[in-house]
PDB file of N, CA and C in Angstrom:
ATOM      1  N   UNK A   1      16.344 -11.491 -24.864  1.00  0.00           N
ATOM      2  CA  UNK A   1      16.544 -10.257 -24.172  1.00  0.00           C
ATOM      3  C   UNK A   1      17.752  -9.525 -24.748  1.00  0.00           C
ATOM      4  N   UNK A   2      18.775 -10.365 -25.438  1.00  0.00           N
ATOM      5  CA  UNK A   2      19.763  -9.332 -25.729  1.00  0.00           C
ATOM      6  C   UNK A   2      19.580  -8.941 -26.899  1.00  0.00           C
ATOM      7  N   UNK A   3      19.167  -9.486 -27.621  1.00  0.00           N
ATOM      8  CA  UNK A   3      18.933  -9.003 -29.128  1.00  0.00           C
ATOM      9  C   UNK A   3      17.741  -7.508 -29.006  1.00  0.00           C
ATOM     10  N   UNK A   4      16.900  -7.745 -28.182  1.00  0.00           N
ATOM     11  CA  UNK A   4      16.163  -6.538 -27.880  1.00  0.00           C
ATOM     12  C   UNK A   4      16.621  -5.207 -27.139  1.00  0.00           C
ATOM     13  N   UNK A   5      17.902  -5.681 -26.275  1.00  0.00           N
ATOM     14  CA  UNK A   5      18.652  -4.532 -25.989  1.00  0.00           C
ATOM     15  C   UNK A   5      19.720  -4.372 -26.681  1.00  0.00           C
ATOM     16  N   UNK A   6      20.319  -4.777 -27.730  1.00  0.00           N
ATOM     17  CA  UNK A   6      20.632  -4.028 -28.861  1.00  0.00           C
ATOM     18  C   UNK A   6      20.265  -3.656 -30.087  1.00  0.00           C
ATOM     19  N   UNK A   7      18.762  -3.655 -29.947  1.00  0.00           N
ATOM     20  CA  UNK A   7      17.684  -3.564 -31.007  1.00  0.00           C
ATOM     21  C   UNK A   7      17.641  -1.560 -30.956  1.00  0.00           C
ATOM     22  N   UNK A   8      17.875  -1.602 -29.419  1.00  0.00           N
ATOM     23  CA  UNK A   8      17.142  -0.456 -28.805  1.00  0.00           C
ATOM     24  C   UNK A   8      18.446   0.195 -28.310  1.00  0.00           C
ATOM     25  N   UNK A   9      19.760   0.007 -29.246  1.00  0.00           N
ATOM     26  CA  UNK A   9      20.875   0.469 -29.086  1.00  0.00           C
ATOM     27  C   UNK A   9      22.027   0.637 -26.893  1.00  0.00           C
ATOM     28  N   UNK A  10      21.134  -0.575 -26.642  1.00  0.00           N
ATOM     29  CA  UNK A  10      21.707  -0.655 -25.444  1.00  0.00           C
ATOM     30  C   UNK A  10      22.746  -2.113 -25.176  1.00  0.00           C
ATOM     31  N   UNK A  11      23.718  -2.200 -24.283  1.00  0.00           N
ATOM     32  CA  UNK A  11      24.630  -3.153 -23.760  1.00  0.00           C
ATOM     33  C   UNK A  11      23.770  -4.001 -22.734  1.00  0.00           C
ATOM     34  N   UNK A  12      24.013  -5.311 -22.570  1.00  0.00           N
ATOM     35  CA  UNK A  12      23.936  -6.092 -21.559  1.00  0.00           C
ATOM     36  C   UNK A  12      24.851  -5.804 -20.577  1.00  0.00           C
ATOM     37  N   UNK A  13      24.593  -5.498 -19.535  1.00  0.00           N
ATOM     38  CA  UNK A  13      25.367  -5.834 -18.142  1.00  0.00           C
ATOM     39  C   UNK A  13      26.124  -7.017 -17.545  1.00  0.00           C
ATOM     40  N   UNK A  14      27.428  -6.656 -17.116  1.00  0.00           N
ATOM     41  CA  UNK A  14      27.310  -8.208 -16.144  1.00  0.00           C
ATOM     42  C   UNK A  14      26.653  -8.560 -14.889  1.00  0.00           C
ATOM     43  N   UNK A  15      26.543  -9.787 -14.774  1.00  0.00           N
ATOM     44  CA  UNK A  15      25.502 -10.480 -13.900  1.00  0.00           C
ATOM     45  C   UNK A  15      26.114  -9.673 -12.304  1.00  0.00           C
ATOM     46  N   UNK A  16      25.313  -8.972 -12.025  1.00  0.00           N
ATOM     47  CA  UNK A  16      25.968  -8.964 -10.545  1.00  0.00           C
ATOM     48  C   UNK A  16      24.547  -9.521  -9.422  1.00  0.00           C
ATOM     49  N   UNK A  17      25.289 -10.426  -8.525  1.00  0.00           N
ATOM     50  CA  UNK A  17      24.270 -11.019  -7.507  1.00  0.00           C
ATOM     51  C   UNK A  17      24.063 -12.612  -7.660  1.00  0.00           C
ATOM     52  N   UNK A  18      22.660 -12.216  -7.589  1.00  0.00           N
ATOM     53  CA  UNK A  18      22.476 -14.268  -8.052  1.00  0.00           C
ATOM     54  C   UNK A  18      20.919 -13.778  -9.059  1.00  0.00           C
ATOM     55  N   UNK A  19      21.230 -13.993  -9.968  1.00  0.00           N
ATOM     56  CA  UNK A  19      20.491 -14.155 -11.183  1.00  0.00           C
ATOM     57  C   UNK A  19      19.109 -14.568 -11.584  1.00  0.00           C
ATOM     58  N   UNK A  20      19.067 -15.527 -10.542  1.00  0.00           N
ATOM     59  CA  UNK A  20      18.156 -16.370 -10.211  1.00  0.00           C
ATOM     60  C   UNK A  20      17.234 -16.238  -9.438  1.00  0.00           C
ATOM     61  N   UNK A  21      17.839 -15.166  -8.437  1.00  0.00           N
ATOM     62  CA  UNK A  21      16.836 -15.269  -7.222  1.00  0.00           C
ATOM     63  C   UNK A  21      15.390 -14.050  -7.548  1.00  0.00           C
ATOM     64  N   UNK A  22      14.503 -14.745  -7.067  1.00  0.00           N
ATOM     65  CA  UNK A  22      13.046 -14.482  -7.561  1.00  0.00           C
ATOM     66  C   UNK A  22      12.589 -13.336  -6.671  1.00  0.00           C
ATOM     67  N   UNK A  23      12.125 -12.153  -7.058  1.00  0.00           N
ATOM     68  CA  UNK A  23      11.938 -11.147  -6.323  1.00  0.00           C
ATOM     69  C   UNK A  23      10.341 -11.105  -5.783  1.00  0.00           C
ATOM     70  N   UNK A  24       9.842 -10.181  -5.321  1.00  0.00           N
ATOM     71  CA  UNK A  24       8.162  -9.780  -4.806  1.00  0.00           C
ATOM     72  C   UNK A  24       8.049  -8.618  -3.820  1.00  0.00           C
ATOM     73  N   UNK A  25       6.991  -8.546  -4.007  1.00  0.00           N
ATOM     74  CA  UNK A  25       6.458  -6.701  -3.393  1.00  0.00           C
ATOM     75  C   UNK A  25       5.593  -7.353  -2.581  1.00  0.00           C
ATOM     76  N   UNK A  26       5.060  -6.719  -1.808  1.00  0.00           N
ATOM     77  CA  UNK A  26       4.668  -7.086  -0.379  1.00  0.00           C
ATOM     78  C   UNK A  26       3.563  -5.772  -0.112  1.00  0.00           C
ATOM     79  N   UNK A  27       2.313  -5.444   0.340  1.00  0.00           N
ATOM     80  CA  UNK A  27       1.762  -4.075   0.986  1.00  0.00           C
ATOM     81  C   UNK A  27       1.642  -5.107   2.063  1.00  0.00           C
ATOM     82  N   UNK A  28       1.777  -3.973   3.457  1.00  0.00           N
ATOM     83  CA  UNK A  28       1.672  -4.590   4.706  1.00  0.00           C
ATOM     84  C   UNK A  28       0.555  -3.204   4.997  1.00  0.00           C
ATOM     85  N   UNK A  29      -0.722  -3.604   5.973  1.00  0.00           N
ATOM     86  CA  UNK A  29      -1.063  -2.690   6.358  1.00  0.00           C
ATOM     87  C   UNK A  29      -0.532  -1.792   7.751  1.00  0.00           C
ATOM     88  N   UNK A  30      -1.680  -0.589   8.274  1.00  0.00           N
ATOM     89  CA  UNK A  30      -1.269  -0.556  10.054  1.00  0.00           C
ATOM     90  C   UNK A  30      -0.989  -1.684  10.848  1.00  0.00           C
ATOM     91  N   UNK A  31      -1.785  -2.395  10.672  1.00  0.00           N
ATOM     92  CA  UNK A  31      -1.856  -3.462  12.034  1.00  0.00           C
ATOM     93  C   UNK A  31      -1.030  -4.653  11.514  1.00  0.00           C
ATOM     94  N   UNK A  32      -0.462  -4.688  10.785  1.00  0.00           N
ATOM     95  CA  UNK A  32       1.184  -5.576  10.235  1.00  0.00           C
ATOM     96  C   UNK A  32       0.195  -6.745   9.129  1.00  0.00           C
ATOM     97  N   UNK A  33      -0.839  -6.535   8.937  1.00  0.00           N
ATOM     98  CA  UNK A  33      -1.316  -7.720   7.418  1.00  0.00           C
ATOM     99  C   UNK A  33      -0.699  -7.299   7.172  1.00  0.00           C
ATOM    100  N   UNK A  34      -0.386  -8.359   6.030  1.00  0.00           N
ATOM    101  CA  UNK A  34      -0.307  -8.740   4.499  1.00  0.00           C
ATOM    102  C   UNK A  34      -1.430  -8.492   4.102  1.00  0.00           C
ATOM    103  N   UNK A  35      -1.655  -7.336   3.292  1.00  0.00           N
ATOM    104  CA  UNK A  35      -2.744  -6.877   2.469  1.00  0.00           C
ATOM    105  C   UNK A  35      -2.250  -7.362   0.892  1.00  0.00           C
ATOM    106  N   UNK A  36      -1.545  -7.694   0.255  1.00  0.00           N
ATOM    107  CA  UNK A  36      -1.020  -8.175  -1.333  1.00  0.00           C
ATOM    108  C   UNK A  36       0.288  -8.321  -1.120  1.00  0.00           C
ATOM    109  N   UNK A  37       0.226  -9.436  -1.730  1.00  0.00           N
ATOM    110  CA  UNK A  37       1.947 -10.424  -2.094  1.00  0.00           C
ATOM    111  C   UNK A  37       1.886 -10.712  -3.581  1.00  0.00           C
ATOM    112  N   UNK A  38       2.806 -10.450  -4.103  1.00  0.00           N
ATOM    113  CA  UNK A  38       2.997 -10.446  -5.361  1.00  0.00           C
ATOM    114  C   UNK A  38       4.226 -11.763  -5.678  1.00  0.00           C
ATOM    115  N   UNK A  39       4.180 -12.191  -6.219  1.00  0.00           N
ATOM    116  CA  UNK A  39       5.577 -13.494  -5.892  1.00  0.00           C
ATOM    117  C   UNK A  39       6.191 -13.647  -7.609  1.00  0.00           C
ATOM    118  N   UNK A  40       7.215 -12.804  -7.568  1.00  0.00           N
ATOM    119  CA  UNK A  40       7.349 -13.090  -8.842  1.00  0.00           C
ATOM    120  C   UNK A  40       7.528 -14.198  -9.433  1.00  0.00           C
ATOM    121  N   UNK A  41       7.575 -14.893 -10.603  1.00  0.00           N
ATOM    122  CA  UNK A  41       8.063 -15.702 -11.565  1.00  0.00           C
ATOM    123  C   UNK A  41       9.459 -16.368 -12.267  1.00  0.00           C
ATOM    124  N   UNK A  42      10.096 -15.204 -12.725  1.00  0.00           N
ATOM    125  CA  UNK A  42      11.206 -14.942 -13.275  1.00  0.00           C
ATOM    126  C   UNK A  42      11.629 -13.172 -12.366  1.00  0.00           C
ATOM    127  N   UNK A  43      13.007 -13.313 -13.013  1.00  0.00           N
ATOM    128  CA  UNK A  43      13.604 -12.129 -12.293  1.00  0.00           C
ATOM    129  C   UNK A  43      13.167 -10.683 -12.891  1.00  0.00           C
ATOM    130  N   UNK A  44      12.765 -10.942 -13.942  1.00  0.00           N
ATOM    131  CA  UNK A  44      12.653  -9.759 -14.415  1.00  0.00           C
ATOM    132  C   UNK A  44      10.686  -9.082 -14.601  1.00  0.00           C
ATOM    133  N   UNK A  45      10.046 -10.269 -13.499  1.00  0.00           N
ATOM    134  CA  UNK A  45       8.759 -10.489 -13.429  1.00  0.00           C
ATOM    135  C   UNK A  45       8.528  -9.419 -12.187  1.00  0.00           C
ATOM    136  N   UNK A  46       7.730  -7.917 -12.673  1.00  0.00           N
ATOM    137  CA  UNK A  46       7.605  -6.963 -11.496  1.00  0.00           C
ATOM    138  C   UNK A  46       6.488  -6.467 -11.588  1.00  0.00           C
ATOM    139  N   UNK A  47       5.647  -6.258 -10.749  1.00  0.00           N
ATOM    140  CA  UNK A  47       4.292  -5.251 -11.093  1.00  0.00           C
ATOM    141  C   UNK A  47       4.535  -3.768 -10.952  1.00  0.00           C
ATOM    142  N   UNK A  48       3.903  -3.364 -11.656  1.00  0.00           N
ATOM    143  CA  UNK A  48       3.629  -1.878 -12.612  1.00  0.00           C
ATOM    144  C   UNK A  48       3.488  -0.674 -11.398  1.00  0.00           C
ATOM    145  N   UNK A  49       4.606   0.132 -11.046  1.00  0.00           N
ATOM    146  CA  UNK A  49       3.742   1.744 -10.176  1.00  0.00           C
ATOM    147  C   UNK A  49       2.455   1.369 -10.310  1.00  0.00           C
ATOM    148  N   UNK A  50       2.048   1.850 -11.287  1.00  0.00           N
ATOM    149  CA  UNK A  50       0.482   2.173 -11.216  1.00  0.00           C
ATOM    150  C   UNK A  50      -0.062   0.718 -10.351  1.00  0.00           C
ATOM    151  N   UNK A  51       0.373  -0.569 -11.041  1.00  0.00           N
ATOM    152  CA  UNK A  51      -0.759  -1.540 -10.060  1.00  0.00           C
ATOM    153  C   UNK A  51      -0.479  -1.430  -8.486  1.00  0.00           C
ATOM    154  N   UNK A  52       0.787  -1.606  -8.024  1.00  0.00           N
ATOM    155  CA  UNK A  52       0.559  -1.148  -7.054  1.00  0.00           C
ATOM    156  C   UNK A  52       0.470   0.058  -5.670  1.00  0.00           C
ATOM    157  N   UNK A  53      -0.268   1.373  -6.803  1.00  0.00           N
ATOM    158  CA  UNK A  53      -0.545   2.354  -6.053  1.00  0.00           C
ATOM    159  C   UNK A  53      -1.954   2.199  -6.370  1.00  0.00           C
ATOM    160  N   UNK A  54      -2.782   1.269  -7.360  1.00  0.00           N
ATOM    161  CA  UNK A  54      -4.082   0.599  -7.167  1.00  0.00           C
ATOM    162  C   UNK A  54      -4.585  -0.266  -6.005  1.00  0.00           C
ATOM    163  N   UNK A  55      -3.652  -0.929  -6.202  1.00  0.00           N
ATOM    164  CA  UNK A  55      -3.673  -2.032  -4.868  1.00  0.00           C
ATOM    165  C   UNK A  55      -4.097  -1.074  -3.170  1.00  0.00           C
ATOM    166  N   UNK A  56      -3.105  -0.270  -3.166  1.00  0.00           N
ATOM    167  CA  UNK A  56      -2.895   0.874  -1.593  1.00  0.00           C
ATOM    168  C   UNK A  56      -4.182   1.479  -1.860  1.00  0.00           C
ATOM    169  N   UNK A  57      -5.007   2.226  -2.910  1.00  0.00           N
ATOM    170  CA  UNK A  57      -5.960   2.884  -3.158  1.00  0.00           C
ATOM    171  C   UNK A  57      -6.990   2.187  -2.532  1.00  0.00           C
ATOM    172  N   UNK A  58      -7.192   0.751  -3.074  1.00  0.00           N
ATOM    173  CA  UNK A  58      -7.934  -0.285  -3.035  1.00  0.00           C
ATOM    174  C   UNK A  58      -7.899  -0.376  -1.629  1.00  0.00           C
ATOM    175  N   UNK A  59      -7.121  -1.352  -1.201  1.00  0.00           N
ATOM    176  CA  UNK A  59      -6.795  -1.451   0.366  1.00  0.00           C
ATOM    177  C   UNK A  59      -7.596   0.095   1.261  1.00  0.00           C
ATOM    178  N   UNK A  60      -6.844   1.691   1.250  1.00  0.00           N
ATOM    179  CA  UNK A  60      -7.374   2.495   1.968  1.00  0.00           C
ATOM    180  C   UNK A  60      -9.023   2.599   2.054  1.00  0.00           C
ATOM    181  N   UNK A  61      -9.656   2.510   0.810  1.00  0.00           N
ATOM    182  CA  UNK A  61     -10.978   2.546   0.450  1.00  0.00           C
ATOM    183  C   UNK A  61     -11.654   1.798   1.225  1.00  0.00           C
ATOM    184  N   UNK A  62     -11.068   0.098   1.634  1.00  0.00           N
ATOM    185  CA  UNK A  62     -11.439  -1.151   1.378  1.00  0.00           C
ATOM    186  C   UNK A  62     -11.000  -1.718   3.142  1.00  0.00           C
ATOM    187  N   UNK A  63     -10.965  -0.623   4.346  1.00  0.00           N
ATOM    188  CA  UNK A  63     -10.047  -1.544   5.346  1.00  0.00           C
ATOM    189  C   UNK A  63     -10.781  -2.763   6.053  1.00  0.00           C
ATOM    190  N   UNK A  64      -9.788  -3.712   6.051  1.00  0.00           N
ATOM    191  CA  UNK A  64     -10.904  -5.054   7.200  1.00  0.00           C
ATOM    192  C   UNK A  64     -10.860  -4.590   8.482  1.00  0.00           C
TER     193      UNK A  64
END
């Protein structure tokens, strides 16, 4: 990762937080589901705008 952000003429940051800790996106519907959980991997593991304004598309189209 750092060699690629100074590939691309950018600095590494310092670590602020905990480094480690594993993030995830969540759609909840009206009635409080869990319509998609995403659970990341690594920290820097995120899904895409677009997938999840697919996902909400999906879901409105799609209600249980």
């Amino acid at each position: 990762m750092y060699v690629k952000l100074l590939l691309a003429g950018r600095k590494m940051l310092p670590k602020e937080g905990d480094s480690s800790q594993l993030g995830g996106d969540f759609i909840v519907d009206q009635q409080g589901n869990l319509r998609l959980v995403y659970r990341s991997y690594d920290p820097t593991d995120r899904p895409s705008a677009d997938f999840l304004l697919d996902a909400i598309r999906n879901i409105s189209a799609h209600p249980e």
